[in-house]
N, C-alpha and C. Protein backbone atom coordinates (compact mmCIF):
# COMPACT_ATOMS: atom_id res chain seq x y z
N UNK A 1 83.31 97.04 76.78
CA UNK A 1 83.45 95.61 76.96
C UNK A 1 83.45 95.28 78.44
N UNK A 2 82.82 94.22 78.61
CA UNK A 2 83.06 93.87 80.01
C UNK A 2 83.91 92.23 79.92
N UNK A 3 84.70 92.12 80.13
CA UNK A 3 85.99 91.17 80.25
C UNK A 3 87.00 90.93 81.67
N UNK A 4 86.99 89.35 82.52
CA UNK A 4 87.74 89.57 83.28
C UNK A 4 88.63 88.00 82.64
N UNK A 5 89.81 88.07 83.37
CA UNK A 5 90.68 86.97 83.45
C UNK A 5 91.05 86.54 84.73
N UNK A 6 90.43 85.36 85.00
CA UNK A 6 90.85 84.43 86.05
C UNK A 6 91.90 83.50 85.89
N UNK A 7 93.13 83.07 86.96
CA UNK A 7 94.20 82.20 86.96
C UNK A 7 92.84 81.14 87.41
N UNK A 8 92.96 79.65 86.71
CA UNK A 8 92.48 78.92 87.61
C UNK A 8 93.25 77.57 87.50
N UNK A 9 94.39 77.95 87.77
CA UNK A 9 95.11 76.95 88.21
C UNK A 9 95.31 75.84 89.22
N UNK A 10 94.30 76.50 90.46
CA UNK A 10 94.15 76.30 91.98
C UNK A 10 92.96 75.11 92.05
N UNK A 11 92.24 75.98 91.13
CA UNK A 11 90.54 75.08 90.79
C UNK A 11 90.44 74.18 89.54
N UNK A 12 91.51 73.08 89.95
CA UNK A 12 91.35 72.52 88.37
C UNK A 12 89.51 71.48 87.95
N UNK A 13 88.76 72.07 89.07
CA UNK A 13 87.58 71.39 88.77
C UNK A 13 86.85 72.62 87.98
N UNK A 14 87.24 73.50 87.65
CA UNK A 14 86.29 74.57 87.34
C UNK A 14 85.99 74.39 85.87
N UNK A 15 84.85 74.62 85.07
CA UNK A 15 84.63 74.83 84.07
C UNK A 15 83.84 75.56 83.50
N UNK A 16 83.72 75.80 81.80
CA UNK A 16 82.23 76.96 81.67
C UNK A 16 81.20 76.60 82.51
N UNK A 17 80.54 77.68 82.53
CA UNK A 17 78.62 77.48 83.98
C UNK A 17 79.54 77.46 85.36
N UNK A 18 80.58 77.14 85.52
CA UNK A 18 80.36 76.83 86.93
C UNK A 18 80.34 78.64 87.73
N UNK A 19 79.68 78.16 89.25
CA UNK A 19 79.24 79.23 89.46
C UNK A 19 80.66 80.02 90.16
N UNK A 20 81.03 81.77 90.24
CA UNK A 20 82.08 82.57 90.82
C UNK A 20 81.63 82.87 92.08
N UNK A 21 82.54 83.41 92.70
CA UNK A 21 82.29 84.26 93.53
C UNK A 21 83.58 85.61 93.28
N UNK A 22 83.03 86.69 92.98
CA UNK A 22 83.92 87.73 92.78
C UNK A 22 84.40 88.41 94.25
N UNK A 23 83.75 88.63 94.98
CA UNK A 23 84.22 89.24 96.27
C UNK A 23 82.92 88.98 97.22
N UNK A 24 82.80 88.83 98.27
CA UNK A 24 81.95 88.08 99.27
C UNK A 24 82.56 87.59 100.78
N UNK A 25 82.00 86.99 101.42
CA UNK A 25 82.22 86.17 102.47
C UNK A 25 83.14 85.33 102.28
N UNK A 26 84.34 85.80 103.26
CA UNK A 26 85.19 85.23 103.43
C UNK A 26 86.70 85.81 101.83
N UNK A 27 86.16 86.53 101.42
CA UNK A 27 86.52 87.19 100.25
C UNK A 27 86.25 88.14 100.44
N UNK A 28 87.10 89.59 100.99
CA UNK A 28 86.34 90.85 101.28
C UNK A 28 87.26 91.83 99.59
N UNK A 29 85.85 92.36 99.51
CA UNK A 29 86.57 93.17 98.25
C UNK A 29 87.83 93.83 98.48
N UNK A 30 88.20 94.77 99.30
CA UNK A 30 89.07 95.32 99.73
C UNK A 30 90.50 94.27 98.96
N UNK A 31 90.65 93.40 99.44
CA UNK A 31 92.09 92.12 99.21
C UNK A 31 91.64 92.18 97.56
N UNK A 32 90.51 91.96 97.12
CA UNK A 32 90.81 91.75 95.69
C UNK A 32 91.00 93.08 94.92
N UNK A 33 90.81 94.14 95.11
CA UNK A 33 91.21 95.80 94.50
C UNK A 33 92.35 95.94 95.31
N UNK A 34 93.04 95.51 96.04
CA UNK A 34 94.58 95.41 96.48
C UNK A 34 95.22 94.71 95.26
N UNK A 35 94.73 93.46 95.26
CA UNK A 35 95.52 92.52 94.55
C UNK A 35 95.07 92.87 92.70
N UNK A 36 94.28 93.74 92.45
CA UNK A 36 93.77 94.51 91.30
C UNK A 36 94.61 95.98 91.03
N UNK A 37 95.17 95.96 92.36
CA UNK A 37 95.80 97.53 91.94
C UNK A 37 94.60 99.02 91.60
N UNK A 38 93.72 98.56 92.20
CA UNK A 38 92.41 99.60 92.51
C UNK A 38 92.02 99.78 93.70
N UNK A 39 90.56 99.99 93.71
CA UNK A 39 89.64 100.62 94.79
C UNK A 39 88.64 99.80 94.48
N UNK A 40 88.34 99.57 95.93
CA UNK A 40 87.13 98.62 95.89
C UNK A 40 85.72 99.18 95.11
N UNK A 41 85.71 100.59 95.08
CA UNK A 41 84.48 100.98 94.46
C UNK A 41 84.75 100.77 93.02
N UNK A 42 85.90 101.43 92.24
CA UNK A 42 86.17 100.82 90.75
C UNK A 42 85.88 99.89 90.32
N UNK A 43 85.53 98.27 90.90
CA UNK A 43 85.65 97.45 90.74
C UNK A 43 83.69 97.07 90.84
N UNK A 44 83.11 97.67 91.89
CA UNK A 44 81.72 97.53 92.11
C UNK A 44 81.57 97.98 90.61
N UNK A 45 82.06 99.59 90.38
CA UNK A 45 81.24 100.35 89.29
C UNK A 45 81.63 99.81 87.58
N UNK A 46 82.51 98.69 87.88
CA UNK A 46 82.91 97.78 86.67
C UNK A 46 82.29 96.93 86.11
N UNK A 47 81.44 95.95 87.12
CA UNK A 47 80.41 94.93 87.03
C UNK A 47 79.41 95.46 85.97
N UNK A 48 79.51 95.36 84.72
CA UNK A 48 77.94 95.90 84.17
C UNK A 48 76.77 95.30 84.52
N UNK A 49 76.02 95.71 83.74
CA UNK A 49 74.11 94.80 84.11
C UNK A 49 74.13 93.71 83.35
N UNK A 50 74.66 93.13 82.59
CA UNK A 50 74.58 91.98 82.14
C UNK A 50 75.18 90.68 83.09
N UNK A 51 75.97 91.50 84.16
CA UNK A 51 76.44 90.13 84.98
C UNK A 51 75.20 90.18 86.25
N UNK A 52 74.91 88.49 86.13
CA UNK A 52 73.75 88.27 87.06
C UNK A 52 74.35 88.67 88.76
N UNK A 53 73.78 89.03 88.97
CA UNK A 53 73.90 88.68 90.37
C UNK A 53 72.92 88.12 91.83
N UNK A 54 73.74 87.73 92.47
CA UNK A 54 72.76 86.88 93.46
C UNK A 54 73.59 87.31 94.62
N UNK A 55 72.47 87.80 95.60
CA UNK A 55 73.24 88.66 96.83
C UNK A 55 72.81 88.15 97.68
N UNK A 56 73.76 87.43 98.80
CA UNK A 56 73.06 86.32 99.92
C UNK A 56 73.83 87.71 101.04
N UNK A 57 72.62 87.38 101.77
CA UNK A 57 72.54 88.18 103.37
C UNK A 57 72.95 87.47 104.39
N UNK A 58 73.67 86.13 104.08
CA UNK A 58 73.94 85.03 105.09
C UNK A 58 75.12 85.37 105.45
């Protein structure tokens, strides 16, 4: 299964479709596999192929 749970208490504009950002700019993975109680690579090798991704070089 691939399953995550987000608090979105913070973002009360958020809804289904809207778009994430899991770890990125200004979001370094490292803080979120801290705050996951992992390793930043566990967390890469978690993502299956069904989640799209879009990788900006900006």
């Amino acid at each position: 299964m691939d399953m995550i749970a987000v608090d979105l208490t913070a973002a009360p504009n958020a809804k289904v479709g809207s778009d994430v950002t899991l770890w990125g700019k200004g979001l370094p993975v490292e803080e979120i596999a801290i705050a996951a109680k992992t390793i930043s690579y566990e967390l890469f090798c978690q993502v299956t192929p069904r989640v799209e991704r879009i990788i900006s070089t900006v």
